[in-house]
N, C-alpha and C. Protein backbone atom coordinates (compact mmCIF):
# COMPACT_ATOMS: atom_id res chain seq x y z
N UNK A 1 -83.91 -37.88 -30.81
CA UNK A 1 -83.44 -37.35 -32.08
C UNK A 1 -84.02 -38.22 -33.19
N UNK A 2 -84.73 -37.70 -34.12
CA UNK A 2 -85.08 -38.09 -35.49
C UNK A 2 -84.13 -38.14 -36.68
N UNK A 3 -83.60 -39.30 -37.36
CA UNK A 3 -82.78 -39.13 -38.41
C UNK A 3 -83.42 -39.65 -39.54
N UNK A 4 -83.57 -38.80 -40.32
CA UNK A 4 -83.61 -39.27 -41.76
C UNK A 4 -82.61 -39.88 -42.94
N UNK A 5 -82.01 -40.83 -42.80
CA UNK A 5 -80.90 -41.33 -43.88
C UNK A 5 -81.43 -41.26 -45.29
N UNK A 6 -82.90 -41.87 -45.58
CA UNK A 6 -82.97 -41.66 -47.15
C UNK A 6 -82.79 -40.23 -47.59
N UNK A 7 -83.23 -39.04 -46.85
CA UNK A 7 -83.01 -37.69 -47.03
C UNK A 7 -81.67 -37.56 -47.72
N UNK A 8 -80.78 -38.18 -47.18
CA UNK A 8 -79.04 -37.56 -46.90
C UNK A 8 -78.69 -37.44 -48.61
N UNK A 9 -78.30 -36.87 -49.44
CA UNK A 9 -77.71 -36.71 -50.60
C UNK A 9 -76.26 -37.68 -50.67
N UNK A 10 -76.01 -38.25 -51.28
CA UNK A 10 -74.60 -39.09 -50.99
C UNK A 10 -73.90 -38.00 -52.24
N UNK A 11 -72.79 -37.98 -51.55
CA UNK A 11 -71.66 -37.12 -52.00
C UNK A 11 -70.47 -37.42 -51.90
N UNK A 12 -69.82 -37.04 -53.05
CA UNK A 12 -67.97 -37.74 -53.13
C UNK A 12 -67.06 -36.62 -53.09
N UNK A 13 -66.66 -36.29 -52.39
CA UNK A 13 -65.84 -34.69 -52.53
C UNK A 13 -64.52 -34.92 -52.68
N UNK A 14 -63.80 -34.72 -53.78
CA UNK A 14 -62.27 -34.58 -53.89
C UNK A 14 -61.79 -33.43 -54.44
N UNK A 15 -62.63 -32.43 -53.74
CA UNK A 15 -61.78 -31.15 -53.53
C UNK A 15 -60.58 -31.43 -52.67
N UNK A 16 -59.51 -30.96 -53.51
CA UNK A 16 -57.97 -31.17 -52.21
C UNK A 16 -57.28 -29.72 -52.13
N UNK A 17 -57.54 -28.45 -52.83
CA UNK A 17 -56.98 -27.42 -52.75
C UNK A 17 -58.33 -26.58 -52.89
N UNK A 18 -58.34 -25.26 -52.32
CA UNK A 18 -59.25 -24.27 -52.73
C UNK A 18 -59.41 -23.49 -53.92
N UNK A 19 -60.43 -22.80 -54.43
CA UNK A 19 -60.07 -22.39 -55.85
C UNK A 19 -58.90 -21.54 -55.73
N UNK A 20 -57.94 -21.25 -56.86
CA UNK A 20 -57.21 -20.36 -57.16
C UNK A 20 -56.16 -20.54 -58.04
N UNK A 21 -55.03 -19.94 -58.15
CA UNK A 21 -54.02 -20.24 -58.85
C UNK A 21 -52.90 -20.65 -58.66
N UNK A 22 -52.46 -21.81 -59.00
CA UNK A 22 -51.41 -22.60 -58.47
C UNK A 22 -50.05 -22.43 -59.36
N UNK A 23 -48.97 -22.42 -58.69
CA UNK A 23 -47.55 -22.93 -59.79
C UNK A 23 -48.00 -24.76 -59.46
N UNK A 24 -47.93 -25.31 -60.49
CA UNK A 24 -48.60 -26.82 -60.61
C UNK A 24 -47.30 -27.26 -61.83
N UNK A 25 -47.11 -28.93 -61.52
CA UNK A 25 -46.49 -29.84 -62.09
C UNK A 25 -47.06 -30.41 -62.73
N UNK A 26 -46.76 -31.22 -63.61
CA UNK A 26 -47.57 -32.15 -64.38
C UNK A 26 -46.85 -33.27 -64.03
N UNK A 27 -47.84 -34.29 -62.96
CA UNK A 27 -46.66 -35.66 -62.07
C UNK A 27 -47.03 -36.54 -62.53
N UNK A 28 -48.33 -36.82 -63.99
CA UNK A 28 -48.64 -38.08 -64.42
C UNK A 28 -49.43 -37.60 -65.54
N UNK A 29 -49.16 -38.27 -66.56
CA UNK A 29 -50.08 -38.66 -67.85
C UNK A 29 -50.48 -39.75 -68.09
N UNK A 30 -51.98 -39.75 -67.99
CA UNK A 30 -52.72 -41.32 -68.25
C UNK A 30 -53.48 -40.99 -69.90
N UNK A 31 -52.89 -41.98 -70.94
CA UNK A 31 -53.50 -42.15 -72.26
C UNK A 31 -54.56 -43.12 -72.15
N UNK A 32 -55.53 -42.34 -72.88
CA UNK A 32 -56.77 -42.88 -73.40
C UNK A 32 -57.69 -42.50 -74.43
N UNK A 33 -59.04 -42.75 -74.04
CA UNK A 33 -59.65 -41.93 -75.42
C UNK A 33 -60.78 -41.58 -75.05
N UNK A 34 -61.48 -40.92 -75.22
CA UNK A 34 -62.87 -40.29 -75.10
C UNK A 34 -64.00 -41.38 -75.74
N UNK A 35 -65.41 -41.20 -75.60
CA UNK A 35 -66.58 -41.79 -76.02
C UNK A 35 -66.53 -41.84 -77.32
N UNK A 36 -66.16 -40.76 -78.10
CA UNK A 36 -66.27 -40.65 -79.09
C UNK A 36 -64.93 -41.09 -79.89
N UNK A 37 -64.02 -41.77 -79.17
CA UNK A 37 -62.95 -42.41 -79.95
C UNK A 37 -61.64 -41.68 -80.16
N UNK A 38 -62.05 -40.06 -79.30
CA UNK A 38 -60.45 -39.13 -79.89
C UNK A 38 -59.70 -39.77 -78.67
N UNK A 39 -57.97 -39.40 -79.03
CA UNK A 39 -57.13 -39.62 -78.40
C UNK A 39 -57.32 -38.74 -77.03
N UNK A 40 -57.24 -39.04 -75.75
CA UNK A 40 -57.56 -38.30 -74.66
C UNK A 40 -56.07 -38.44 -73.74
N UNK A 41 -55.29 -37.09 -72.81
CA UNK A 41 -54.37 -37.60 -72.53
C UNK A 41 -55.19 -36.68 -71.04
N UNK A 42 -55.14 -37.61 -69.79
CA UNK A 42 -55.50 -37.29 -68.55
C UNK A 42 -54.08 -36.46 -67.81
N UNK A 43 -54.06 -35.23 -67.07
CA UNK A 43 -52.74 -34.78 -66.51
C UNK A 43 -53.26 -34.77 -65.23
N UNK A 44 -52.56 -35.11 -64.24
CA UNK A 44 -52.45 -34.93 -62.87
C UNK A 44 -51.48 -34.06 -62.74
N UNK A 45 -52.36 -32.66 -61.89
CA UNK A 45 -51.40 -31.73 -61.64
C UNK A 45 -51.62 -31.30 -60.22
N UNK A 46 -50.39 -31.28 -59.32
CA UNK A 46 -49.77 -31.29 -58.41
C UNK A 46 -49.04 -29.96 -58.21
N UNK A 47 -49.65 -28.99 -56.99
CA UNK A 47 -49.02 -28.38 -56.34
C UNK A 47 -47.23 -27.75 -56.19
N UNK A 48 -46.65 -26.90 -56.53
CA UNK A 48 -45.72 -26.56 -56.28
C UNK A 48 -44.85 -26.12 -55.58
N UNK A 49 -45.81 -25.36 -54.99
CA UNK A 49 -45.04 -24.11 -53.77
C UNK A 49 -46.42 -23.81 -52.79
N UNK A 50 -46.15 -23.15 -51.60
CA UNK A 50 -46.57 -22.61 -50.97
C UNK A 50 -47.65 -23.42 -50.11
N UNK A 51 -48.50 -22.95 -49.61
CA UNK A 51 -49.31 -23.99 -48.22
C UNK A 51 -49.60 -24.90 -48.75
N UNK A 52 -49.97 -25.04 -50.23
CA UNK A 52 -50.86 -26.66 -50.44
C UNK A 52 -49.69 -27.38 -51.04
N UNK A 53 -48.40 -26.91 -51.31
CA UNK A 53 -47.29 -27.70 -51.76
C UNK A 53 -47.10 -29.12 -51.56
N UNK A 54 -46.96 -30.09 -52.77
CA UNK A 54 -47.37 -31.17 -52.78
C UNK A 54 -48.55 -31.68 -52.95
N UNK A 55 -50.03 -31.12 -53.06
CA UNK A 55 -51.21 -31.38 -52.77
C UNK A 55 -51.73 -31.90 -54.24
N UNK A 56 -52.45 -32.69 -55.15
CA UNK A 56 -53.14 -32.88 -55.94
C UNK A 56 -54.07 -31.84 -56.28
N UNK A 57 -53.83 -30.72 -57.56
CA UNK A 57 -54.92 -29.89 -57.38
C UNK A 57 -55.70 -29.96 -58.48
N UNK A 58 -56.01 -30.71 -59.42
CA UNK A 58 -57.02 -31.29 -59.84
C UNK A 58 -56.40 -32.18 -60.97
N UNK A 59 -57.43 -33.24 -61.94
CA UNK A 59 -57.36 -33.75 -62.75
C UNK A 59 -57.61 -32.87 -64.04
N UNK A 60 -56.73 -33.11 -65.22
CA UNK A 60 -57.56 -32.26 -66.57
C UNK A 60 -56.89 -33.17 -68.06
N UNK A 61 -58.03 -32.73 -68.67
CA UNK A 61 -57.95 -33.30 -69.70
C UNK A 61 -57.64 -32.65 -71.03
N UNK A 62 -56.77 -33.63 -72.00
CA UNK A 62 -56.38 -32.89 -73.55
C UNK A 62 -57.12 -33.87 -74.49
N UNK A 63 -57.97 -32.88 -75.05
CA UNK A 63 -58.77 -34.17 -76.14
C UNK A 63 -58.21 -34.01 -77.03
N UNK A 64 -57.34 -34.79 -77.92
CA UNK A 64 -56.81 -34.68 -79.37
C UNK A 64 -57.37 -34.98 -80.70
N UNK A 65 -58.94 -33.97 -80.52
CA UNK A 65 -59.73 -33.64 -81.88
C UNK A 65 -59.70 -32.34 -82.25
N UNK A 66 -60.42 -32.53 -83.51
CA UNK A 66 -60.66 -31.50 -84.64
C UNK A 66 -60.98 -29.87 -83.40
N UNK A 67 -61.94 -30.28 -82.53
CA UNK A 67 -62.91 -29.27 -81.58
C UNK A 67 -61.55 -29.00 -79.91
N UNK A 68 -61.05 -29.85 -80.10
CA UNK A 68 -59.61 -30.04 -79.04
C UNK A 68 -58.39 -29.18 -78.92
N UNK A 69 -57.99 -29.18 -80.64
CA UNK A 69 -56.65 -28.96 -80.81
C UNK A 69 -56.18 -27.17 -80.05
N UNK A 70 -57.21 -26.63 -80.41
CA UNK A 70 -57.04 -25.05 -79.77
C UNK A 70 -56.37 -24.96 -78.12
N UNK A 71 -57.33 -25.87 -77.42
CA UNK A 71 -56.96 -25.83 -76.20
C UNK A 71 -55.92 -26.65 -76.09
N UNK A 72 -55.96 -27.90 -76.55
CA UNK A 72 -54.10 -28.70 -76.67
C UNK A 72 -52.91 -27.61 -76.67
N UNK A 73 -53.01 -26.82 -78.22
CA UNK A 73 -52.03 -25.56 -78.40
C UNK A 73 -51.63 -24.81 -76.99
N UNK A 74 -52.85 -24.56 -76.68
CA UNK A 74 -52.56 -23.55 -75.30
C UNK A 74 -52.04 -24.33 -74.02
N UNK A 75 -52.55 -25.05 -73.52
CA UNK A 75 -51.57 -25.84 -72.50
C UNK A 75 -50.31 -26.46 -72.91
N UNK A 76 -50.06 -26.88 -73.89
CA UNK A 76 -48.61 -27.05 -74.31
C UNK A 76 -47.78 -26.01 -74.31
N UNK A 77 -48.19 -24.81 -75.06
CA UNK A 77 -47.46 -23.34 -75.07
C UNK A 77 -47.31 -22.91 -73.92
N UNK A 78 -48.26 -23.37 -72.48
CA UNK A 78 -48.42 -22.69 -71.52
C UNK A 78 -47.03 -23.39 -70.81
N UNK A 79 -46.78 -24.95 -70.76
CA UNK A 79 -46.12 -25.90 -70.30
C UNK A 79 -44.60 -25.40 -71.02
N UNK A 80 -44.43 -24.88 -71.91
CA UNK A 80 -43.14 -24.26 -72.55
C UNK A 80 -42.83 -25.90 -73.86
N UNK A 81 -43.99 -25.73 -74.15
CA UNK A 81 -43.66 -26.86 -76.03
C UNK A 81 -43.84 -25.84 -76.62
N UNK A 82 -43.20 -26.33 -77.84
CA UNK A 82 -43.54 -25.95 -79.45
C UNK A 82 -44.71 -26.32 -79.69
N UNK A 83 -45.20 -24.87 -80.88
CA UNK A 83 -46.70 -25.08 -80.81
C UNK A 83 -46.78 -24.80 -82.16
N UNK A 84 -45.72 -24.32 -82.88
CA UNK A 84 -46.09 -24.01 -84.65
C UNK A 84 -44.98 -25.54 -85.19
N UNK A 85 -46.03 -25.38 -86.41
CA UNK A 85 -45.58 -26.51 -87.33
C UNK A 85 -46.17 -27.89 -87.09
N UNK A 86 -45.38 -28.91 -87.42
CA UNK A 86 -45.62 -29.78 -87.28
C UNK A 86 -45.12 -29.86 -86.09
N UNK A 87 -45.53 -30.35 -84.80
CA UNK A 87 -44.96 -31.00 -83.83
C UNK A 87 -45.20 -32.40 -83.39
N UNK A 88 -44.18 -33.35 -82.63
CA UNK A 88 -44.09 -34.45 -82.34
C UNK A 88 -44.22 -34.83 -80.94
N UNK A 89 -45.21 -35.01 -79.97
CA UNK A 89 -45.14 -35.03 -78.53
C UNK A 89 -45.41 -36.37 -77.90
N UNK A 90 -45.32 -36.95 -76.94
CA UNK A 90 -45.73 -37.84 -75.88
C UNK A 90 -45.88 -37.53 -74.63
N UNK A 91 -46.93 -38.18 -73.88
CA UNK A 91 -47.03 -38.06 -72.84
C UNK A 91 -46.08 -37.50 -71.16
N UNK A 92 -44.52 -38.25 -72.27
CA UNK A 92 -43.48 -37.74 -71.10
C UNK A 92 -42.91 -36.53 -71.49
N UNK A 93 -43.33 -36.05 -72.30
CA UNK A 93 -42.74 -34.53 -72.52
C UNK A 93 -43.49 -33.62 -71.61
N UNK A 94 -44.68 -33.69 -71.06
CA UNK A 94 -45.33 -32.45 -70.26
C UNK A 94 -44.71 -33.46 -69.06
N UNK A 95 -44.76 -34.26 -68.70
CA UNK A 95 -44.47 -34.74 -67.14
C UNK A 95 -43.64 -33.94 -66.45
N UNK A 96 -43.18 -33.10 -65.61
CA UNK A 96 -42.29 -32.86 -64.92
C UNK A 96 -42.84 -31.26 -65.35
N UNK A 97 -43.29 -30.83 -66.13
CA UNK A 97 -43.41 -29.32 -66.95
C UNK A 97 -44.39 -28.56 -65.80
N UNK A 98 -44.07 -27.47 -65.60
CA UNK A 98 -44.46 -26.74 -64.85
C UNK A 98 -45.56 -25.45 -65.56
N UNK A 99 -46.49 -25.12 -64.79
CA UNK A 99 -47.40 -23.81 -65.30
C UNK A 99 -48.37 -23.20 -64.47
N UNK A 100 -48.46 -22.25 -64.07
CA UNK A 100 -49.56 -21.46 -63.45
C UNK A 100 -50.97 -21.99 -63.57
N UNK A 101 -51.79 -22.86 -63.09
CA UNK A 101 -53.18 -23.41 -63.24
C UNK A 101 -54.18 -22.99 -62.49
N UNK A 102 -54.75 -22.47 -63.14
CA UNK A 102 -56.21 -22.18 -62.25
C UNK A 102 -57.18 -23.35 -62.14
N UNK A 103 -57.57 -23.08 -60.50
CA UNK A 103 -58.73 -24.43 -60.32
C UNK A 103 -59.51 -24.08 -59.82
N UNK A 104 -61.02 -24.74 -60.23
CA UNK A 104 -62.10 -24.26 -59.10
C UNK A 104 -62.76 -25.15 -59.29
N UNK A 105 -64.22 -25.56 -58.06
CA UNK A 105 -64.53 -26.64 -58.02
C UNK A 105 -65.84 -27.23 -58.90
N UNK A 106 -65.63 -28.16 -59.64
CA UNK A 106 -66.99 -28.38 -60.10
C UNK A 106 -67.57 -29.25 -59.83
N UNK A 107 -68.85 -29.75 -60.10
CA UNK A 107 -70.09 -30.82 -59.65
C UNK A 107 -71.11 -31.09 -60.37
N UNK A 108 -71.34 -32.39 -60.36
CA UNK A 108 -72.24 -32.58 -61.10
C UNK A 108 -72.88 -34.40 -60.59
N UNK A 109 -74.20 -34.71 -61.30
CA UNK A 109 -74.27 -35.94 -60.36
C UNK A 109 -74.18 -36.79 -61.44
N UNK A 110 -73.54 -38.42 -61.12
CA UNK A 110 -73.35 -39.68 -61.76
C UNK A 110 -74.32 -40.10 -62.01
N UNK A 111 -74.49 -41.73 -62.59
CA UNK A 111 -75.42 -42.27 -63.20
C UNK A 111 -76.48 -42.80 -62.06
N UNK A 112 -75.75 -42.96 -60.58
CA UNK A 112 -76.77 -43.18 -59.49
C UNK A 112 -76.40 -42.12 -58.77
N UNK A 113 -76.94 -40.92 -59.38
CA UNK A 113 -77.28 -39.71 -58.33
C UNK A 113 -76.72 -39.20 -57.40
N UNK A 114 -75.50 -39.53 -57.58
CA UNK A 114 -74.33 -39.18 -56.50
C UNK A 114 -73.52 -37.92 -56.49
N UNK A 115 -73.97 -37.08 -56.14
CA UNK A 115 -73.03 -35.91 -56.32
C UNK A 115 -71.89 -36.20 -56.23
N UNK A 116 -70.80 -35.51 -57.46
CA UNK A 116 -68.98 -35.86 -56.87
C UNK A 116 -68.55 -34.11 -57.56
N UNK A 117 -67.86 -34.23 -56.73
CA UNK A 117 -67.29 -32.91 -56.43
C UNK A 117 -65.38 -32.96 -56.89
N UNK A 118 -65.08 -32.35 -57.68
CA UNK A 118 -63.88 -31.96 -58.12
C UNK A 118 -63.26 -31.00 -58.80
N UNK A 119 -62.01 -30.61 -58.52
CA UNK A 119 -61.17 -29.75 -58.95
C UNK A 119 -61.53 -29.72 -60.34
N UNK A 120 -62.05 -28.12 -61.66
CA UNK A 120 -61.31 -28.25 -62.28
C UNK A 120 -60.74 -27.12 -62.59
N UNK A 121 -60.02 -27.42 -64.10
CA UNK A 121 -59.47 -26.36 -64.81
C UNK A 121 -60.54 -25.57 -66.11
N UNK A 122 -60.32 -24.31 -65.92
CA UNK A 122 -61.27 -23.89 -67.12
C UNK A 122 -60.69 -23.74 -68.69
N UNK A 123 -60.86 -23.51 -69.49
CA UNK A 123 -60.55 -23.51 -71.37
C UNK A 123 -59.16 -22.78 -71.11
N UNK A 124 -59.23 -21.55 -70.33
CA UNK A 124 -57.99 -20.95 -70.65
C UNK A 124 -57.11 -20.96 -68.93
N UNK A 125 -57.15 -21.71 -68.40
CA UNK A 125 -56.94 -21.60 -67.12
C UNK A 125 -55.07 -21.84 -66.75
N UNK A 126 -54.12 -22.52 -67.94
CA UNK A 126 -53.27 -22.41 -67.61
C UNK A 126 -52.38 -21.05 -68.32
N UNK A 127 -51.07 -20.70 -67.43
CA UNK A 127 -50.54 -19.59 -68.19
C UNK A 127 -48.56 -19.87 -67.89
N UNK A 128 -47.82 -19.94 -68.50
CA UNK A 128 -46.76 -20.26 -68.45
C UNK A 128 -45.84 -19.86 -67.22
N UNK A 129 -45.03 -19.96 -67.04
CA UNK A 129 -44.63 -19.54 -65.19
C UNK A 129 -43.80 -18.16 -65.85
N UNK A 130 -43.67 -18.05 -67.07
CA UNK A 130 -42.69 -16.64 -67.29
C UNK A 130 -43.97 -15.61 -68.26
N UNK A 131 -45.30 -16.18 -68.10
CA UNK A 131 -46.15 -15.53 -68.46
C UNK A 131 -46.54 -15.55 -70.00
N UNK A 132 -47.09 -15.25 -70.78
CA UNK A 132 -47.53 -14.84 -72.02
C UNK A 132 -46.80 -13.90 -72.19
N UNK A 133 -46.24 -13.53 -73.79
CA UNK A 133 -45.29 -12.65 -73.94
C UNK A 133 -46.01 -10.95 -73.86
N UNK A 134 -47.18 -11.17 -74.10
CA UNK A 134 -48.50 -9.48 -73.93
C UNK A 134 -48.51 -9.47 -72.58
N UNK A 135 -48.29 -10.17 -71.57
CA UNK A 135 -48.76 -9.98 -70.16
C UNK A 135 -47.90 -9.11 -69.49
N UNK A 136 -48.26 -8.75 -68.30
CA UNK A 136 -47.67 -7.64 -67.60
C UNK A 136 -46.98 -8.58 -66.52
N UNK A 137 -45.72 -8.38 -66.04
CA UNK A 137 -45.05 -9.28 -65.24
C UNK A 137 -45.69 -9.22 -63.71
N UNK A 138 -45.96 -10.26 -63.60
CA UNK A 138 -46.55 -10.90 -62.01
C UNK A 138 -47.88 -11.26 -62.24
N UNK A 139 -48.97 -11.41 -63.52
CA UNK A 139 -49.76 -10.66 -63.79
C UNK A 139 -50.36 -12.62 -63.17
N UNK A 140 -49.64 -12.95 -63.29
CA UNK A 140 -50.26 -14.45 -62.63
C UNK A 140 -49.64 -15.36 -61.32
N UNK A 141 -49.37 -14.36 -60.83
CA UNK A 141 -48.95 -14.68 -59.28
C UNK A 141 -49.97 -14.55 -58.32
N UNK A 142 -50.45 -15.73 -57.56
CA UNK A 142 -51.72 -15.45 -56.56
C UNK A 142 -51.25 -13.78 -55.89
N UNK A 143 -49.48 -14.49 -55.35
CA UNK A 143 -49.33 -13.33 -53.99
C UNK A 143 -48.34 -12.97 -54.55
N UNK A 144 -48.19 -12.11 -55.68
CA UNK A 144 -46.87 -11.17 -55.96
C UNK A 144 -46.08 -10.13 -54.82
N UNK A 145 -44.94 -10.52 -54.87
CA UNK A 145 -44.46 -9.55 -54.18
C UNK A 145 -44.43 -8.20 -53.93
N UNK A 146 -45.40 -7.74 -52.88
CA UNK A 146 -46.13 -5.81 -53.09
C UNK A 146 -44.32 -4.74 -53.66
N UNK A 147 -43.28 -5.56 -52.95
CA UNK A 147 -42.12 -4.57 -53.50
C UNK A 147 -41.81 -4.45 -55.08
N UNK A 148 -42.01 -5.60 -55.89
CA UNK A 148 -41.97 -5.61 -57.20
C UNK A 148 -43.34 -4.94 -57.87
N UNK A 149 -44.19 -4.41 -56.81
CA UNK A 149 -45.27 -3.37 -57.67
C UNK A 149 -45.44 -1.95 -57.07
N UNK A 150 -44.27 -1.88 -56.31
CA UNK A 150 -44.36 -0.87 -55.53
C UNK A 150 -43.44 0.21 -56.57
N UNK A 151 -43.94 1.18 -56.91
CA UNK A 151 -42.96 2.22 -57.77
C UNK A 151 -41.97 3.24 -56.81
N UNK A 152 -42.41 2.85 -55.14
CA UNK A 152 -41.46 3.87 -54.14
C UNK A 152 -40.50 3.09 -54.13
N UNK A 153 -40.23 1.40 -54.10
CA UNK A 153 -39.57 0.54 -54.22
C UNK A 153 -38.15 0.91 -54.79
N UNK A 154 -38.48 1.31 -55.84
CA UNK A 154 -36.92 1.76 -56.89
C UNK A 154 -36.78 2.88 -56.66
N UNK A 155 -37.15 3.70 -56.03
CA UNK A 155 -36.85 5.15 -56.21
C UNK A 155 -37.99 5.89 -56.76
N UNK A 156 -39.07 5.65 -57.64
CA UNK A 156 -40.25 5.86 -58.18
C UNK A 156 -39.45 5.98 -59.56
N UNK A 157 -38.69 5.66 -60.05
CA UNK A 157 -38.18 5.50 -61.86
C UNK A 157 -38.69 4.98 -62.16
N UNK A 158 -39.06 3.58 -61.80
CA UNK A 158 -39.83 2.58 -62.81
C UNK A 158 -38.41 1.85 -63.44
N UNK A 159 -37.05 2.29 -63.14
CA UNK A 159 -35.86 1.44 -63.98
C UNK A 159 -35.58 0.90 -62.89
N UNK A 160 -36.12 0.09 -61.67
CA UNK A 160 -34.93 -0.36 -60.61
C UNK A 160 -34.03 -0.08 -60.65
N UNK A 161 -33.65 1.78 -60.39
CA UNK A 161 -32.52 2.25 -60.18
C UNK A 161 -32.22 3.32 -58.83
């Protein structure tokens, strides 16, 4: 057998869940700041329910600039904060806050060529666990229950009656 090791690509994979949509916690906020000096708050979000329950399903970030604040708004609103006016937040206010997160995996290589592989979240990827008030109910459930979309379910009324 012939092995080539310089061939081999070195790779860091911390994929821990598959893509999709999670009910996710927020089990840690790490403060910091970006390159460019904005306030940066890191969330570790963690699994809720179902097979990967408990699992780390990715890292994401809130940049608190001028180009930031849009997406801040939306994961806070998604997490169930106040989002008009002036508001006042810290890090331990999302901790424990729950929200529907979408993850999928991204990649890219480091400064020595290392592929690393991780979970993320996209611009609009979280959505509140009771939904957006325009949304259609279940409309962010991986596996909604087929009886709550079933219209033979109720009788075919549509009033669960």
């Amino acid at each position: 057998m012939e092995l080539d090791f310089d061939a081999e690509t070195p790779l860091q994979d911390f994929v821990t869940v598959p893509p999709g949509v999670y009910l996710c916690r927020v089990a840690e906020v790490r403060e910091g700041n970006t390159r460019a000096g904005d306030e940066r708050w890191s969330l570790r979000l963690v699994v809720c329910e179902g097979e990967h329950n408990g699992r780390q399903a990715a890292w994401d970030n809130l940049v608190f600039s001028a180009r930031g604040l849009g997406r801040v708004r939306r994961v806070l609103a998604a997490l169930g904060l106040r989002t008009q006016g002036k508001v006042r937040v810290s890090p331990r206010d999302l901790e424990g806050r729950q929200a529907f997160v979408e993850v999928r995996p991204g990649e890219w290589k480091d400064q020595t060529g290392t592929t690393v592989r991780r979970n993320e979240v996209p611009y609009d990827g979280y959505r509140p666990v009771n939904g957006w008030p325009d949304e259609p109910r279940n409309a962010l459930r991986r596996d909604p229950d087929p009886e709550e979309d079933d219209p033979e379910a109720d009788g075919g009324n549509g009033l669960g009656l």
